[in-house]
C-alpha atoms as a PDB file:
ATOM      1  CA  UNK A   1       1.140  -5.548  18.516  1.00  0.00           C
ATOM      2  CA  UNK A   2      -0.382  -8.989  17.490  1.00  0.00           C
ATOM      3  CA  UNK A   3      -0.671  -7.741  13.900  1.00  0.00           C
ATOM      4  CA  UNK A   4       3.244  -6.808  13.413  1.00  0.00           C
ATOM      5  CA  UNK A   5       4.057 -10.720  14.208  1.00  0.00           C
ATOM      6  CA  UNK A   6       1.719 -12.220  11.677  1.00  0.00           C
ATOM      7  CA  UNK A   7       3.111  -9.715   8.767  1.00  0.00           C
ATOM      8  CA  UNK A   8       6.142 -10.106   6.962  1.00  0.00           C
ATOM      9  CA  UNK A   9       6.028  -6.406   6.108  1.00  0.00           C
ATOM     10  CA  UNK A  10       5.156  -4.432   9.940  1.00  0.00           C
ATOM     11  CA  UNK A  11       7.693  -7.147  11.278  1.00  0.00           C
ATOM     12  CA  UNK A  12      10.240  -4.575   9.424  1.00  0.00           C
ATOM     13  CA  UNK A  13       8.209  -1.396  10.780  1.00  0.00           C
ATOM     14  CA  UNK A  14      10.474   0.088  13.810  1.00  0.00           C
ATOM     15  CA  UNK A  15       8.759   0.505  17.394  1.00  0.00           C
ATOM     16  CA  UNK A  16       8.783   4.392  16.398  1.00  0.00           C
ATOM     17  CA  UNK A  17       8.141   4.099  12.857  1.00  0.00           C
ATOM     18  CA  UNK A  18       4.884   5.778  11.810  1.00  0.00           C
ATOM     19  CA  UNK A  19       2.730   3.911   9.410  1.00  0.00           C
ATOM     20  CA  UNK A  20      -0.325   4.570   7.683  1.00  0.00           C
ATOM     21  CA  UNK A  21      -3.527   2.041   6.821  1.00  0.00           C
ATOM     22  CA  UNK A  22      -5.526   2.803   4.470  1.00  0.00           C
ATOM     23  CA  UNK A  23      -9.044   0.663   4.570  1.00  0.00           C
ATOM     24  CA  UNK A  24     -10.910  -0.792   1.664  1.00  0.00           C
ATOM     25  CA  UNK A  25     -14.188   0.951   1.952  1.00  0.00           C
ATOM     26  CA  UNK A  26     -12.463   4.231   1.858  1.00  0.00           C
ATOM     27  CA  UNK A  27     -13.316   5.922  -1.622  1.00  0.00           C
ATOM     28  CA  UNK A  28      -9.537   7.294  -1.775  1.00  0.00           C
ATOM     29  CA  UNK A  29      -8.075   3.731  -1.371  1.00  0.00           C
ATOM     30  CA  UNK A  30      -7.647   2.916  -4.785  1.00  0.00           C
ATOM     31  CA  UNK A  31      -6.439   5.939  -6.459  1.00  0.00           C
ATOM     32  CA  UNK A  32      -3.938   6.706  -3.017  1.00  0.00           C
ATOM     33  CA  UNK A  33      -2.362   3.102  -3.670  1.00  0.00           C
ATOM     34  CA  UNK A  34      -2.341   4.071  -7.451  1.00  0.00           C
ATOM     35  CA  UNK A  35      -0.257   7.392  -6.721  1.00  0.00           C
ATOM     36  CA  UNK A  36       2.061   4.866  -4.797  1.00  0.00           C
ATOM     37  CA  UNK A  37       2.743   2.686  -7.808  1.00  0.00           C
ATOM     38  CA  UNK A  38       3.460   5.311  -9.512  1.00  0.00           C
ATOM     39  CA  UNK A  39       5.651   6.943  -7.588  1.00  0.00           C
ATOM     40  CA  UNK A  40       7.763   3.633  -7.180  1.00  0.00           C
ATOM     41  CA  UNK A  41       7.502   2.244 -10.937  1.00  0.00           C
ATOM     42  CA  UNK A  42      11.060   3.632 -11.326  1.00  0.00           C
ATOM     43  CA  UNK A  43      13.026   5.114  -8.624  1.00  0.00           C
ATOM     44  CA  UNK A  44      15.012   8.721  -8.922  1.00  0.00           C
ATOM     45  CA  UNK A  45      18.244   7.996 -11.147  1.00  0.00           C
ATOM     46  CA  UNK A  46      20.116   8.277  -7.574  1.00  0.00           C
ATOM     47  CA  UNK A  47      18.337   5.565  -6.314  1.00  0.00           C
ATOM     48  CA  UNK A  48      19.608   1.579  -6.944  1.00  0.00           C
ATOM     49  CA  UNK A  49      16.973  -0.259  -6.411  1.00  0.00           C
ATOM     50  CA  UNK A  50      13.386   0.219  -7.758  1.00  0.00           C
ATOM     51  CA  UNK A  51       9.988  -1.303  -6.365  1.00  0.00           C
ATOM     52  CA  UNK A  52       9.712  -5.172  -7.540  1.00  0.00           C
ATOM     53  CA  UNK A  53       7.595  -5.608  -9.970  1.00  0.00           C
ATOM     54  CA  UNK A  54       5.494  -8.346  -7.632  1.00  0.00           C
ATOM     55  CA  UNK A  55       5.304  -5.975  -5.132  1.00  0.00           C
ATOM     56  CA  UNK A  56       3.897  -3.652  -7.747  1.00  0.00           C
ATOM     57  CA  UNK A  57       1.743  -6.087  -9.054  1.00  0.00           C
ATOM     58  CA  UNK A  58       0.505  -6.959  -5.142  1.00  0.00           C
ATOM     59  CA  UNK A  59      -0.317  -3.382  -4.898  1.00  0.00           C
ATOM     60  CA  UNK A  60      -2.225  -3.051  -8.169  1.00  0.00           C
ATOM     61  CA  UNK A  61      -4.383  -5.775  -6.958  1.00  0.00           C
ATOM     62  CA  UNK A  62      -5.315  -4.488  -3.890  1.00  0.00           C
ATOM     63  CA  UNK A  63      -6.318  -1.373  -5.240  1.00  0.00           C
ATOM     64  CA  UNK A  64      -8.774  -3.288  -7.765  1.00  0.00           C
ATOM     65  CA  UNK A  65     -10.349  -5.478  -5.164  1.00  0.00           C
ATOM     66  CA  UNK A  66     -10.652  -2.064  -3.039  1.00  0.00           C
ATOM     67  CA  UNK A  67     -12.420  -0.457  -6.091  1.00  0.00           C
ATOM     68  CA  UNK A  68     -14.829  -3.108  -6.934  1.00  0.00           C
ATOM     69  CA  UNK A  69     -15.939  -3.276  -2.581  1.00  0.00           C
ATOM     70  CA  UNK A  70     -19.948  -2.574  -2.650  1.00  0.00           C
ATOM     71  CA  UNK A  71     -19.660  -0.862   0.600  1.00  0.00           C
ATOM     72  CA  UNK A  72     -17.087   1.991  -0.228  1.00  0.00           C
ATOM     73  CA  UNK A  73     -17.568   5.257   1.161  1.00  0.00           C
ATOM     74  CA  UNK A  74     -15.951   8.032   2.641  1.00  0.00           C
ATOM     75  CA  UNK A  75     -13.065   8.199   5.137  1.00  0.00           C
ATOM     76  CA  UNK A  76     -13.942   7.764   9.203  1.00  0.00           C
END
């Protein structure tokens, strides 16, 4: 796929890795990539590493650019 060579993140995706995209104009967008900060601000107590903040702050600003999209409507 084209797409996996020009991202830094799918180039670590594995051939049967599932993945999920979630599209700006969807109305869920914003609040699904919210639940996902949240569930990575701090990891379990068993777990080393957390999310990186800039990573965190990446997401956040997707999710705000997604939110403020004219065009937003429903999942197709």
């Amino acid at each position: 796929m084209a797409l996996r060579s020009q991202c830094k993140t799918l180039k670590k995706v594995k051939p049967d890795e599932e993945i999920f995209v979630l599209r700006a104009q969807d109305l869920s967008s914003p609040r699904t990539i919210a639940l996902w900060i949240a569930e990575n601000i701090d990891g379990p107590s068993w777990r080393e590493n957390v999310c990186p903040d800039a990573k965190l702050r990446e997401a956040l600003e997707c999710a705000l650019k997604m939110r403020r999209r004219s065009n937003r409507k429903g999942a197709d």
